[in-house]
PDB file of N, CA and C in Angstrom:
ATOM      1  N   UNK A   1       0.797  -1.206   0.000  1.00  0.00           N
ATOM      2  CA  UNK A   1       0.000   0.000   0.000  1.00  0.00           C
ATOM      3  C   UNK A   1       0.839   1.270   0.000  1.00  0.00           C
ATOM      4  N   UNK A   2       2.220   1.030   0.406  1.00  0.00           N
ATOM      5  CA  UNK A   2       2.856   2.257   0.673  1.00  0.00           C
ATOM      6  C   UNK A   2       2.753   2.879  -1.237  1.00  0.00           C
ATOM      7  N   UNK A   3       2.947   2.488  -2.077  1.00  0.00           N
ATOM      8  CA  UNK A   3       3.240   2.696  -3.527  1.00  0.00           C
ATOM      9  C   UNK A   3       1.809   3.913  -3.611  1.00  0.00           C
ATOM     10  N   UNK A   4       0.424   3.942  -3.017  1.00  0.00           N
ATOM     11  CA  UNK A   4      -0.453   4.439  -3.058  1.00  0.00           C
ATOM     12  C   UNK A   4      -0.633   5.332  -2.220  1.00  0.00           C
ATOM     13  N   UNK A   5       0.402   5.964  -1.772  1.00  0.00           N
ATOM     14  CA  UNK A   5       0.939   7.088  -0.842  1.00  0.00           C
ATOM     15  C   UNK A   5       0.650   8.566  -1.637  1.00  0.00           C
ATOM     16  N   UNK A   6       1.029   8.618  -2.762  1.00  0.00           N
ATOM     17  CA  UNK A   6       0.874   9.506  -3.792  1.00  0.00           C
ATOM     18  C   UNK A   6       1.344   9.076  -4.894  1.00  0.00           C
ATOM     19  N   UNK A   7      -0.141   8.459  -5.392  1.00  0.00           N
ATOM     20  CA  UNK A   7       0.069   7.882  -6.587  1.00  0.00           C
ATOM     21  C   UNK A   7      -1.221   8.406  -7.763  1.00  0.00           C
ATOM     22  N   UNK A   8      -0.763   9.085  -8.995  1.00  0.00           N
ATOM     23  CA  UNK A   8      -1.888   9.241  -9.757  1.00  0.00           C
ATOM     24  C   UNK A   8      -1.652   8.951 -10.770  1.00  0.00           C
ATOM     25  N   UNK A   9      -2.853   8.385 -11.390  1.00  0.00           N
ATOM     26  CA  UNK A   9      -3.115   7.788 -12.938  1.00  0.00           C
ATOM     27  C   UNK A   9      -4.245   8.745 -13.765  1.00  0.00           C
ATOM     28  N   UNK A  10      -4.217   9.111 -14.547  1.00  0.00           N
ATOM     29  CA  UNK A  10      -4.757  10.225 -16.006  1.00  0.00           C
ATOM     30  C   UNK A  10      -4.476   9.695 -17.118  1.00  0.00           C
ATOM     31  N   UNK A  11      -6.189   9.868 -18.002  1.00  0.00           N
ATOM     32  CA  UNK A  11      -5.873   9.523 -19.356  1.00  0.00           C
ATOM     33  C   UNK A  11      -6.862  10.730 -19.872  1.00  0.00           C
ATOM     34  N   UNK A  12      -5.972  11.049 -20.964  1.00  0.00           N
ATOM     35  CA  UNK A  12      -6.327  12.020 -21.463  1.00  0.00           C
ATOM     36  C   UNK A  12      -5.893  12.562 -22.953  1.00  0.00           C
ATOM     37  N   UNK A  13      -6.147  13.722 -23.040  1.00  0.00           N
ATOM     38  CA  UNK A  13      -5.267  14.427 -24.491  1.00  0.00           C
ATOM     39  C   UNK A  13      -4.764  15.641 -24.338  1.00  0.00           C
ATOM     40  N   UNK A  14      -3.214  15.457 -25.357  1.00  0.00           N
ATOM     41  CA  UNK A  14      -2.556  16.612 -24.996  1.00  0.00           C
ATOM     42  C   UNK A  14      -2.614  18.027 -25.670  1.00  0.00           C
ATOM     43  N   UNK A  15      -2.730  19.242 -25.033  1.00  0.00           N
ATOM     44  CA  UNK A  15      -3.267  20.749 -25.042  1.00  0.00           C
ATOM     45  C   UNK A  15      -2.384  21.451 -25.915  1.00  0.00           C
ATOM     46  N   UNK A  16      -1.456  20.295 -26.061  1.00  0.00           N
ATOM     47  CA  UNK A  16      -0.182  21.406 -26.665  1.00  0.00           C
ATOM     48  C   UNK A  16       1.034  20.799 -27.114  1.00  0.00           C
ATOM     49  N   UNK A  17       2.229  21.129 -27.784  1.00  0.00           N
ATOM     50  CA  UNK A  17       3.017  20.415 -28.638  1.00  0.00           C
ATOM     51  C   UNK A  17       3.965  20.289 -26.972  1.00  0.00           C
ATOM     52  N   UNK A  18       4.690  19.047 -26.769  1.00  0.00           N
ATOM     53  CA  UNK A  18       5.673  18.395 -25.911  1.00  0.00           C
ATOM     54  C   UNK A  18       6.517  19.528 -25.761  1.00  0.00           C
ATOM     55  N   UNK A  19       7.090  20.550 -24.655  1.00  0.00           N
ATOM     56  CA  UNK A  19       7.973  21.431 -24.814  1.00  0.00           C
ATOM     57  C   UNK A  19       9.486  21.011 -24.057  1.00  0.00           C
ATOM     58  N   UNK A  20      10.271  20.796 -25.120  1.00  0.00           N
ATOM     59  CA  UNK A  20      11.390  19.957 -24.721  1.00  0.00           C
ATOM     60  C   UNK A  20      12.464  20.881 -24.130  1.00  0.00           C
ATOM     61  N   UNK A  21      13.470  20.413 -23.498  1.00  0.00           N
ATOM     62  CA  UNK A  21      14.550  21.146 -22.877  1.00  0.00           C
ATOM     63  C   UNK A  21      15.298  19.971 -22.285  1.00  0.00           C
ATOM     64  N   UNK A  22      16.902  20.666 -22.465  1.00  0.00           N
ATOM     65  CA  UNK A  22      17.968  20.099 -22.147  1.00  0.00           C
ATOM     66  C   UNK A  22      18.710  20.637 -21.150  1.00  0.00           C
ATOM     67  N   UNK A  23      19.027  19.865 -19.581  1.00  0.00           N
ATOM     68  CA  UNK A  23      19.317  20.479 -18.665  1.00  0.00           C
ATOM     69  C   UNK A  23      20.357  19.939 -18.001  1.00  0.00           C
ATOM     70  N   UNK A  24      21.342  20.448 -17.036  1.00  0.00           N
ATOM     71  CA  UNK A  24      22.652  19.392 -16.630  1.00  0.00           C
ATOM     72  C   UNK A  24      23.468  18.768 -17.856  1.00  0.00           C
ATOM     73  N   UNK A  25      23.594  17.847 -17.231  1.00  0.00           N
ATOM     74  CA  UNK A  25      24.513  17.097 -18.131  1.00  0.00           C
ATOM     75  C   UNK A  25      23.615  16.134 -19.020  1.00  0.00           C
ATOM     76  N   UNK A  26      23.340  16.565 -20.171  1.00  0.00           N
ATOM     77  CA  UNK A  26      22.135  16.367 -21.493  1.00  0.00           C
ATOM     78  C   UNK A  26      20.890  15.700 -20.710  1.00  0.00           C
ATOM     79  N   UNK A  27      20.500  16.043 -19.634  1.00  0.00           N
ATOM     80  CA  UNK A  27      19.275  15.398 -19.266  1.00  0.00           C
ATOM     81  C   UNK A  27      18.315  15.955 -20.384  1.00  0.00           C
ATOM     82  N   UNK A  28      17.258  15.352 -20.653  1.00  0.00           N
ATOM     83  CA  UNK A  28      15.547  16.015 -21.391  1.00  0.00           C
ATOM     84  C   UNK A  28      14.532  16.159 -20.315  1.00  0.00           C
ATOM     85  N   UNK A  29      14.471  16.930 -20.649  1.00  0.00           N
ATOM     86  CA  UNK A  29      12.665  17.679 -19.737  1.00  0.00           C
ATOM     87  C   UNK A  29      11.789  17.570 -20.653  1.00  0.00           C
ATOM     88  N   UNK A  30      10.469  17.226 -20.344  1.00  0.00           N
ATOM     89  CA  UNK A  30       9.385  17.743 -21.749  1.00  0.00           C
ATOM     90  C   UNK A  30       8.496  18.299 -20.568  1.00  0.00           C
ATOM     91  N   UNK A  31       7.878  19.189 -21.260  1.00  0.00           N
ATOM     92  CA  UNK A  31       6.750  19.861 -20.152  1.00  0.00           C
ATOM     93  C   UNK A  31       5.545  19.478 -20.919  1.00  0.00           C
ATOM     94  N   UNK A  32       4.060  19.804 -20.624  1.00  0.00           N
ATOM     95  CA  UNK A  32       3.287  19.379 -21.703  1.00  0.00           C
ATOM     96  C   UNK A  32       2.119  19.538 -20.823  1.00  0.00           C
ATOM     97  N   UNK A  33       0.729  19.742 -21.240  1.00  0.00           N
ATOM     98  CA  UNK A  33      -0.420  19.318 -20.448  1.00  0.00           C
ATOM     99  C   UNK A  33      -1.241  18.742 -21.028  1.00  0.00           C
ATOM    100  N   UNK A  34      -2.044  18.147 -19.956  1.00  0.00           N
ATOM    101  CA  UNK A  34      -2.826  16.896 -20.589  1.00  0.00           C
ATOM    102  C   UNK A  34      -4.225  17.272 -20.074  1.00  0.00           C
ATOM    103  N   UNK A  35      -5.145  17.313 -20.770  1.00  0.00           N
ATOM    104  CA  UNK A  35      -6.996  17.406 -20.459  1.00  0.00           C
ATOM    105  C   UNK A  35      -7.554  16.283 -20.372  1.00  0.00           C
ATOM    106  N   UNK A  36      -7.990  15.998 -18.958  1.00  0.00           N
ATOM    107  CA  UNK A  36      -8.957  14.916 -18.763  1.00  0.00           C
ATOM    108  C   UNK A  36     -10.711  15.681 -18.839  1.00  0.00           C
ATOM    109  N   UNK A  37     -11.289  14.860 -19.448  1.00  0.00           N
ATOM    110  CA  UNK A  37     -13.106  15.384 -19.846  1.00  0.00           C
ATOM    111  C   UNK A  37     -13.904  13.996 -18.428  1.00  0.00           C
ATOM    112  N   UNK A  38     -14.704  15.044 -18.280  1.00  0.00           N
ATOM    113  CA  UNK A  38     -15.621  14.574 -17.420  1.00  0.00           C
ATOM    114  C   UNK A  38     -16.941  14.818 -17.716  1.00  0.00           C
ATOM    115  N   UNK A  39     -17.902  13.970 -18.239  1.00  0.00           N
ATOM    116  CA  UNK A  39     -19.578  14.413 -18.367  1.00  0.00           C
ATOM    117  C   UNK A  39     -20.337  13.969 -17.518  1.00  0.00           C
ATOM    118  N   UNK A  40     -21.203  15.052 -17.041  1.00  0.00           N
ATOM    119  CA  UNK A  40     -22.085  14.553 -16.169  1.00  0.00           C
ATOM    120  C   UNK A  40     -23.588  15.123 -16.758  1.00  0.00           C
ATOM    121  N   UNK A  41     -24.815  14.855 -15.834  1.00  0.00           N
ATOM    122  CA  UNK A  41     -26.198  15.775 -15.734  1.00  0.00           C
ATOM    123  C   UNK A  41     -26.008  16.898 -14.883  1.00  0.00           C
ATOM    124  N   UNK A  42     -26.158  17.873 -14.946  1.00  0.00           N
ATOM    125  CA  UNK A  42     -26.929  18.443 -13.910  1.00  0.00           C
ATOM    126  C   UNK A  42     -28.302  18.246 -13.507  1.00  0.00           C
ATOM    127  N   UNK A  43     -28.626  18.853 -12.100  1.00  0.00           N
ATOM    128  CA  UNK A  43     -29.919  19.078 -11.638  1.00  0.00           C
ATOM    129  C   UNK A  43     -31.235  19.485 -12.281  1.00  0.00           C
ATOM    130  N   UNK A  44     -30.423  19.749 -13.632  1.00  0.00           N
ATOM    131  CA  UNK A  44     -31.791  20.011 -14.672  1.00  0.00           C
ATOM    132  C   UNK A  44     -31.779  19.078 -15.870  1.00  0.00           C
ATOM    133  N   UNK A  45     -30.590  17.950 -15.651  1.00  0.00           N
ATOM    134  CA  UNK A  45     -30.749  17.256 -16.224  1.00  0.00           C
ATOM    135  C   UNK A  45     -30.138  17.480 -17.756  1.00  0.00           C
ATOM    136  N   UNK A  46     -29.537  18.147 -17.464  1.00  0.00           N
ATOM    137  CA  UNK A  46     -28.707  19.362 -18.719  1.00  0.00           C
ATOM    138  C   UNK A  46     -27.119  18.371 -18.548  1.00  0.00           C
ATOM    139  N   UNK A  47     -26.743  18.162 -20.016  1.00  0.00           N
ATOM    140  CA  UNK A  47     -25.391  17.302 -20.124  1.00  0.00           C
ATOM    141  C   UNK A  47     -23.964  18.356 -19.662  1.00  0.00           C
ATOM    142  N   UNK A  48     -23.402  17.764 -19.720  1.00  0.00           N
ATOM    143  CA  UNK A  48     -22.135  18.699 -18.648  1.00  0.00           C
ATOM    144  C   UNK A  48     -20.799  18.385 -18.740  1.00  0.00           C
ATOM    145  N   UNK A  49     -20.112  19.307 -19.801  1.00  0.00           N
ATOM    146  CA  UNK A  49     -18.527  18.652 -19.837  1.00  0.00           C
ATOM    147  C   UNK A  49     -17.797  19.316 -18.994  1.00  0.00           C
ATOM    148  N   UNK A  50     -17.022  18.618 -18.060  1.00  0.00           N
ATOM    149  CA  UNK A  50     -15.950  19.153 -17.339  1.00  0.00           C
ATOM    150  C   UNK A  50     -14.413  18.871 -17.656  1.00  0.00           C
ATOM    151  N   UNK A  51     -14.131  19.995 -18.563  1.00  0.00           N
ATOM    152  CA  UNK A  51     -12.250  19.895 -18.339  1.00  0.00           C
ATOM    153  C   UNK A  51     -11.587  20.204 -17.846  1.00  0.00           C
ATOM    154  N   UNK A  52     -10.648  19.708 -16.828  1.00  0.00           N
ATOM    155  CA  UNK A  52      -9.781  19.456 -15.971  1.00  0.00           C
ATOM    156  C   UNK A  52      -8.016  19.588 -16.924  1.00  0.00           C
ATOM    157  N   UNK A  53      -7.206  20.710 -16.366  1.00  0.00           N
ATOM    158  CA  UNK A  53      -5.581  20.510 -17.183  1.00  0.00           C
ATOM    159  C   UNK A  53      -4.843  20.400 -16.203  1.00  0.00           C
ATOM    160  N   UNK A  54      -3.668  19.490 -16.438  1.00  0.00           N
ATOM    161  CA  UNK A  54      -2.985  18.807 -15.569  1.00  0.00           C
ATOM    162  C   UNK A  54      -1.441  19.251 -16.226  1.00  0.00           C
ATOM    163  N   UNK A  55      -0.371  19.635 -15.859  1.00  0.00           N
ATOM    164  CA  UNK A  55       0.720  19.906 -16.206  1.00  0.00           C
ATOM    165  C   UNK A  55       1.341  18.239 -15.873  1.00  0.00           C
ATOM    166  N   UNK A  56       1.848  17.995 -16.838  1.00  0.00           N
ATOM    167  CA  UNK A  56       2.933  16.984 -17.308  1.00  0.00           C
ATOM    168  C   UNK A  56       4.084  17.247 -17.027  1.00  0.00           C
ATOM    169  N   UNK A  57       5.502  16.552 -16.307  1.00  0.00           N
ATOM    170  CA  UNK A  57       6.681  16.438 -15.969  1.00  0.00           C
ATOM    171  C   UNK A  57       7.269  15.298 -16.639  1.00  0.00           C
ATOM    172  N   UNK A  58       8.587  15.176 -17.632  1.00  0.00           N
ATOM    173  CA  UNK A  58       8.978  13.499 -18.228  1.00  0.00           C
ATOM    174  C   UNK A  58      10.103  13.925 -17.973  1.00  0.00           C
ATOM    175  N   UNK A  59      10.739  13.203 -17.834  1.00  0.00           N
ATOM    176  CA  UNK A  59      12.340  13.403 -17.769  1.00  0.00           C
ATOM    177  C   UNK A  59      12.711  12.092 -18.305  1.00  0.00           C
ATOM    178  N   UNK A  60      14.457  12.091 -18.908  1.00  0.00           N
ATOM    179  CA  UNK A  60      15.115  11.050 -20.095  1.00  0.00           C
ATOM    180  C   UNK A  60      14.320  10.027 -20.586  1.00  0.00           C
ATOM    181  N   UNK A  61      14.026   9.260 -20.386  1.00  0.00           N
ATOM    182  CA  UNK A  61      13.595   8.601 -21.869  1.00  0.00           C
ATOM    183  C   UNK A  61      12.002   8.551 -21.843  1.00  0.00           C
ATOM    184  N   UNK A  62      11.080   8.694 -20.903  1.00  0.00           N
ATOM    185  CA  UNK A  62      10.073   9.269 -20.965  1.00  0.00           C
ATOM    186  C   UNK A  62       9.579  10.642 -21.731  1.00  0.00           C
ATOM    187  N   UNK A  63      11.140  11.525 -21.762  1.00  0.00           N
ATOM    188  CA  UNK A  63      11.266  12.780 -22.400  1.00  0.00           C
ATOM    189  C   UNK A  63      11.189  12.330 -23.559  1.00  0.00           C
ATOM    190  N   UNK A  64      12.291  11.713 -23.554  1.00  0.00           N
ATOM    191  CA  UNK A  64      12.138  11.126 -25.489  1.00  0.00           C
ATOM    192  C   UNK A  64      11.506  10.820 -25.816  1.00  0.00           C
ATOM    193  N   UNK A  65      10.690   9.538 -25.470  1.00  0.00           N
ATOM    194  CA  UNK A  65       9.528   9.185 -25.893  1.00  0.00           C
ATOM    195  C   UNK A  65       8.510  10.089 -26.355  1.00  0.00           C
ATOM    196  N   UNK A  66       8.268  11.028 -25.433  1.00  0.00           N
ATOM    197  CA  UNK A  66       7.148  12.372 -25.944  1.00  0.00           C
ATOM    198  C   UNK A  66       7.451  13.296 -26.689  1.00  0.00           C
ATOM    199  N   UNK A  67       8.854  13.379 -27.093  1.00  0.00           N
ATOM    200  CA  UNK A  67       9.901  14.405 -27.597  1.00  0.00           C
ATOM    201  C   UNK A  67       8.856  13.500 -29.817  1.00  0.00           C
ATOM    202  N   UNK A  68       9.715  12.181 -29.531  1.00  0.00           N
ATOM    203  CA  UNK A  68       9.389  11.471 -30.626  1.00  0.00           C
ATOM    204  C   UNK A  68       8.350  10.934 -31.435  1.00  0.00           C
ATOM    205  N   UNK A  69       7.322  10.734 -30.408  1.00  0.00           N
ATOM    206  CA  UNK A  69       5.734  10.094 -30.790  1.00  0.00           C
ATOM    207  C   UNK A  69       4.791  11.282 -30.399  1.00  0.00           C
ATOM    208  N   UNK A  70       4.651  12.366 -29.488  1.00  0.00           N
ATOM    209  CA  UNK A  70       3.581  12.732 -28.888  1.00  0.00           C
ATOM    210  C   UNK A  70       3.175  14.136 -29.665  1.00  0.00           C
ATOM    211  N   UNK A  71       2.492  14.119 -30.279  1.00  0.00           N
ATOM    212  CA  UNK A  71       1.804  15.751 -30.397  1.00  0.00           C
ATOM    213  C   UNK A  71       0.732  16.144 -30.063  1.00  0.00           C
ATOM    214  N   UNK A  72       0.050  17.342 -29.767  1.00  0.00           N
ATOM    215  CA  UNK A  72      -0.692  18.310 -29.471  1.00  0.00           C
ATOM    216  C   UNK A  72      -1.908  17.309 -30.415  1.00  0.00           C
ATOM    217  N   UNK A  73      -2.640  16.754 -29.281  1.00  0.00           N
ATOM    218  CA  UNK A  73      -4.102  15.962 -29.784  1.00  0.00           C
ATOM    219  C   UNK A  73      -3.969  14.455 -29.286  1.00  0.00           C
ATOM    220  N   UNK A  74      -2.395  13.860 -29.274  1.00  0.00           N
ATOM    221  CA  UNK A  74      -2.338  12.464 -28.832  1.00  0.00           C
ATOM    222  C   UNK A  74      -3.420  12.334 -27.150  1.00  0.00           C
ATOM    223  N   UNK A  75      -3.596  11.025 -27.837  1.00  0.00           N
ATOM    224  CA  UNK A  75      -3.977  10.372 -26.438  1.00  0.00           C
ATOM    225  C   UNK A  75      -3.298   9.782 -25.787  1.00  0.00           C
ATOM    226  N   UNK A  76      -2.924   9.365 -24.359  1.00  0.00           N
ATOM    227  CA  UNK A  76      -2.070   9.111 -23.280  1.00  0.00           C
ATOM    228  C   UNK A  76      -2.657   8.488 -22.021  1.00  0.00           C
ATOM    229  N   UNK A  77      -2.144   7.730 -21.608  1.00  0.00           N
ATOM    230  CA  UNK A  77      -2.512   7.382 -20.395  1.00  0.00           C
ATOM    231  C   UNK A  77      -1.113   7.660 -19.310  1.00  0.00           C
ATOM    232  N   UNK A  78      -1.303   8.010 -18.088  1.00  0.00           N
ATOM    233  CA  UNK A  78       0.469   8.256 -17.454  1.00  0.00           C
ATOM    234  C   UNK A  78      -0.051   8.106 -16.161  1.00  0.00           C
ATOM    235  N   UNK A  79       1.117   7.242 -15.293  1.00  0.00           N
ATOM    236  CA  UNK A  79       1.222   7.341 -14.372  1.00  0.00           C
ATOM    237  C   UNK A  79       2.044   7.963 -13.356  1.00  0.00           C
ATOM    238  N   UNK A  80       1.865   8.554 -12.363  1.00  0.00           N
ATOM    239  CA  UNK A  80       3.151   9.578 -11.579  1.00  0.00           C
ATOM    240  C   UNK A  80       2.965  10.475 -10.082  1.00  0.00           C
ATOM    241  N   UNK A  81       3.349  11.004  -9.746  1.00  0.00           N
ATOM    242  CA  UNK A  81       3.388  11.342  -8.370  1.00  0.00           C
ATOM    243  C   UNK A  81       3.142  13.090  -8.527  1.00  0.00           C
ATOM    244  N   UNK A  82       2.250  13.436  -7.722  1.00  0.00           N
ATOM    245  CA  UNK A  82       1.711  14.883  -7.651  1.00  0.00           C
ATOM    246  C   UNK A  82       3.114  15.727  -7.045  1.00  0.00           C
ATOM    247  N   UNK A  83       3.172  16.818  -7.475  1.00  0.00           N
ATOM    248  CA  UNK A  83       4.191  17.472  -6.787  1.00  0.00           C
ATOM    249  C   UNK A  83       4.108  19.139  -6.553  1.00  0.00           C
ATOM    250  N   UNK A  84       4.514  20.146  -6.334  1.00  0.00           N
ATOM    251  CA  UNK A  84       4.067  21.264  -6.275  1.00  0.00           C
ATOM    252  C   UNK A  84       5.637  21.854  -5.851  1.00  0.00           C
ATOM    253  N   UNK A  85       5.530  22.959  -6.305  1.00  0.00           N
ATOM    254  CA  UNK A  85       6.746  24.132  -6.461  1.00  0.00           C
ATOM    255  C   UNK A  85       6.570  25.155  -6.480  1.00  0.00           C
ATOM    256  N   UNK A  86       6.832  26.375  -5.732  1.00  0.00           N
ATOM    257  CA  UNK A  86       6.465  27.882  -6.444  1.00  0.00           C
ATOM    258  C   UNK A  86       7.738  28.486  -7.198  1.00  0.00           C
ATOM    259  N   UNK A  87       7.993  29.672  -7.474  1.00  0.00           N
ATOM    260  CA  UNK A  87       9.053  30.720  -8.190  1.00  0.00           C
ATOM    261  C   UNK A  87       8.579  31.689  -7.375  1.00  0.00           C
ATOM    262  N   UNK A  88       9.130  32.698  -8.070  1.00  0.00           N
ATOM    263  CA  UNK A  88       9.180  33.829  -8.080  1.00  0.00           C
ATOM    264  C   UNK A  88       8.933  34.848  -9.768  1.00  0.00           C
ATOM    265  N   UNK A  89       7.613  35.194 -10.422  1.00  0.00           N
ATOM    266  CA  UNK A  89       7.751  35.730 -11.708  1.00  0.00           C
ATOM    267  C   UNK A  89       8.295  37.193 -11.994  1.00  0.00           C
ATOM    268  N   UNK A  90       8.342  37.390 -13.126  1.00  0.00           N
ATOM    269  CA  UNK A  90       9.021  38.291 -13.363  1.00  0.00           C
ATOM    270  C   UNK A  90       8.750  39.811 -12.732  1.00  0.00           C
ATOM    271  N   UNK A  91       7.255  40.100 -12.416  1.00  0.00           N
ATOM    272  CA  UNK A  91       6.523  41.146 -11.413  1.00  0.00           C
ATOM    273  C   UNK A  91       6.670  40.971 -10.103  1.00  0.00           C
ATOM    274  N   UNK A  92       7.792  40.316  -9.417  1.00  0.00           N
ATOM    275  CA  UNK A  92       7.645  39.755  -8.056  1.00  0.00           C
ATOM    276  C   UNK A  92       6.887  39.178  -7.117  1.00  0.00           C
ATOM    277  N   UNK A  93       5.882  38.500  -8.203  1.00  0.00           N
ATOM    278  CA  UNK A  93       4.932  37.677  -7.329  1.00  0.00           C
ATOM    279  C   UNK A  93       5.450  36.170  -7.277  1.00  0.00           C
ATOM    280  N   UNK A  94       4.882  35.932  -6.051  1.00  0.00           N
ATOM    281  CA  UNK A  94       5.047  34.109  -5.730  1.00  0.00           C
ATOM    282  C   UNK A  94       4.218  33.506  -6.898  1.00  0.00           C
ATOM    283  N   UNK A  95       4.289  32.472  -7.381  1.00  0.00           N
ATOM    284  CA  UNK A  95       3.632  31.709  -7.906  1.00  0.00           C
ATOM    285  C   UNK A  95       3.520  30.010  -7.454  1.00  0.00           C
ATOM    286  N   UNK A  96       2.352  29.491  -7.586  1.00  0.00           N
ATOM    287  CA  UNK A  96       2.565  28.310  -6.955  1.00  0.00           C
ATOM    288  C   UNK A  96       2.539  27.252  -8.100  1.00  0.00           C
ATOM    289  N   UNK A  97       2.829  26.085  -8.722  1.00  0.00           N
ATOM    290  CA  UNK A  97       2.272  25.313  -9.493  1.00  0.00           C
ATOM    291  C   UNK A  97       2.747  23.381  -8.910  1.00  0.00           C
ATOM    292  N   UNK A  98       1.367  23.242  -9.608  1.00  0.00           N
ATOM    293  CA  UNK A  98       1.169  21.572  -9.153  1.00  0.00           C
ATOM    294  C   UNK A  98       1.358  21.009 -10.168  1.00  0.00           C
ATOM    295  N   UNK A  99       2.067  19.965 -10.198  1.00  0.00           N
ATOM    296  CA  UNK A  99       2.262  19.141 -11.555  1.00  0.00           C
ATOM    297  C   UNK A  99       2.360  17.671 -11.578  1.00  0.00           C
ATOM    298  N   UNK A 100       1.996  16.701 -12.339  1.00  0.00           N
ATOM    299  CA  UNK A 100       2.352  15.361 -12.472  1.00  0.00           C
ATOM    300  C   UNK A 100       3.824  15.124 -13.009  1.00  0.00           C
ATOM    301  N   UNK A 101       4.961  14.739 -12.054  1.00  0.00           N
ATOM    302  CA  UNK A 101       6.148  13.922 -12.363  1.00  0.00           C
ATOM    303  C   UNK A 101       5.915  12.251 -13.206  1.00  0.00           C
ATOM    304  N   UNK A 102       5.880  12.422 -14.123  1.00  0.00           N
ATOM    305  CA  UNK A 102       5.024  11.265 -14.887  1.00  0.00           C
ATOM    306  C   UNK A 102       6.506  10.388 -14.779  1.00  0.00           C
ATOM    307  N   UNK A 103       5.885   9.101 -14.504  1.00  0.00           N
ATOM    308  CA  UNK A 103       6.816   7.361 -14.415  1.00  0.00           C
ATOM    309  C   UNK A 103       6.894   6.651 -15.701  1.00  0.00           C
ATOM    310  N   UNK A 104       5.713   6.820 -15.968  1.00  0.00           N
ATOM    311  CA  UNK A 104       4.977   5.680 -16.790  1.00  0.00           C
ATOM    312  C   UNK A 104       4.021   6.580 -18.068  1.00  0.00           C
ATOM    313  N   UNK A 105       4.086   6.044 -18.799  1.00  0.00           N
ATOM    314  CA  UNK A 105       3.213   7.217 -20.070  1.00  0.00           C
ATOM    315  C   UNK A 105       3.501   5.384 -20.883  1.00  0.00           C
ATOM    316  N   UNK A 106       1.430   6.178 -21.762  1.00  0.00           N
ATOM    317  CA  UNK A 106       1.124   5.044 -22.698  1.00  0.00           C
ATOM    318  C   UNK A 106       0.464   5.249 -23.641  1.00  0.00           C
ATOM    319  N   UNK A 107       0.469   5.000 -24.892  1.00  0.00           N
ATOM    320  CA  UNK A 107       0.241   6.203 -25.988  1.00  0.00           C
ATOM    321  C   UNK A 107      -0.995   5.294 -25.940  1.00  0.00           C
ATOM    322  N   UNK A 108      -1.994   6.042 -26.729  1.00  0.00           N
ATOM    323  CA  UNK A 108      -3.385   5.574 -26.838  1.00  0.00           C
ATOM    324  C   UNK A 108      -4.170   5.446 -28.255  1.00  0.00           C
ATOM    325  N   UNK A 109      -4.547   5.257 -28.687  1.00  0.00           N
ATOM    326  CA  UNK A 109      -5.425   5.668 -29.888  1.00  0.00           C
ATOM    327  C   UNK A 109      -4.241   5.508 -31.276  1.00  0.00           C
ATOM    328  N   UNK A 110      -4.713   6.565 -31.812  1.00  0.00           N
ATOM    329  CA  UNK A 110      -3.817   6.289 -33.414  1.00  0.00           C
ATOM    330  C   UNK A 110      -2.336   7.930 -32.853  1.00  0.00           C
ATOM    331  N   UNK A 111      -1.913   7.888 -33.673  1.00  0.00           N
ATOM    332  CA  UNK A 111      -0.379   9.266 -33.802  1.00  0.00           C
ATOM    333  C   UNK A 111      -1.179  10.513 -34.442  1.00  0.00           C
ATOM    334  N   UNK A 112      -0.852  11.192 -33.593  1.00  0.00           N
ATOM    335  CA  UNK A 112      -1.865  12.887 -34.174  1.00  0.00           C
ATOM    336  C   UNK A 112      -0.353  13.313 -35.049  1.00  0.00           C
TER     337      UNK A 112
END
């Protein structure tokens, strides 16, 4: 059970082209976000899409992988651990952001 400590799984599609970067000693970063859809009723019985965006984290060959196969529309399934960080932006405000450190990524459907 410990593995389910902070553990999340998302399938979805991606918002935007894989944004790659090379850091240290040739590590790959890809940044990327992914939209999970949710439909429900409402109380009036009225249909209801909910999208949800999730910032994506890959690092080396997970990087590659998304660097090589993934574009802006693929489908994905990924598994990975929630994490959160702030900065500092360029107006001197704090900023906070939450992101998925993705483990595991699984392409879905057909190649956009």
């Amino acid at each position: 059970m410990s593995n389910l400590r902070n553990s999340v799984r998302l399938a979805g599609f991606l918002g935007n082209q894989p944004e790659v970067k090379v850091v240290g000693d040739n590590k790959k970063l890809v940044r990327v976000s992914l939209a999970t859809n949710d439909t429900y009723r409402n109380d009036k019985g009225e249909l209801v899409k909910d999208t949800q965006w999730h910032n994506l984290v890959l690092w080396n060959k997970n990087a590659q992988l998304a660097e090589q196969y993934l574009n802006k529309g693929s489908e994905i399934t990924v598994e990975g651990k929630l994490t959160s960080r702030s900065y500092t932006d360029k107006e001197g405000q704090k900023r906070y952001v939450t992101e998925i450190l993705v483990s595991e990524i699984l392409m879905m459907g057909r190649k956009v």
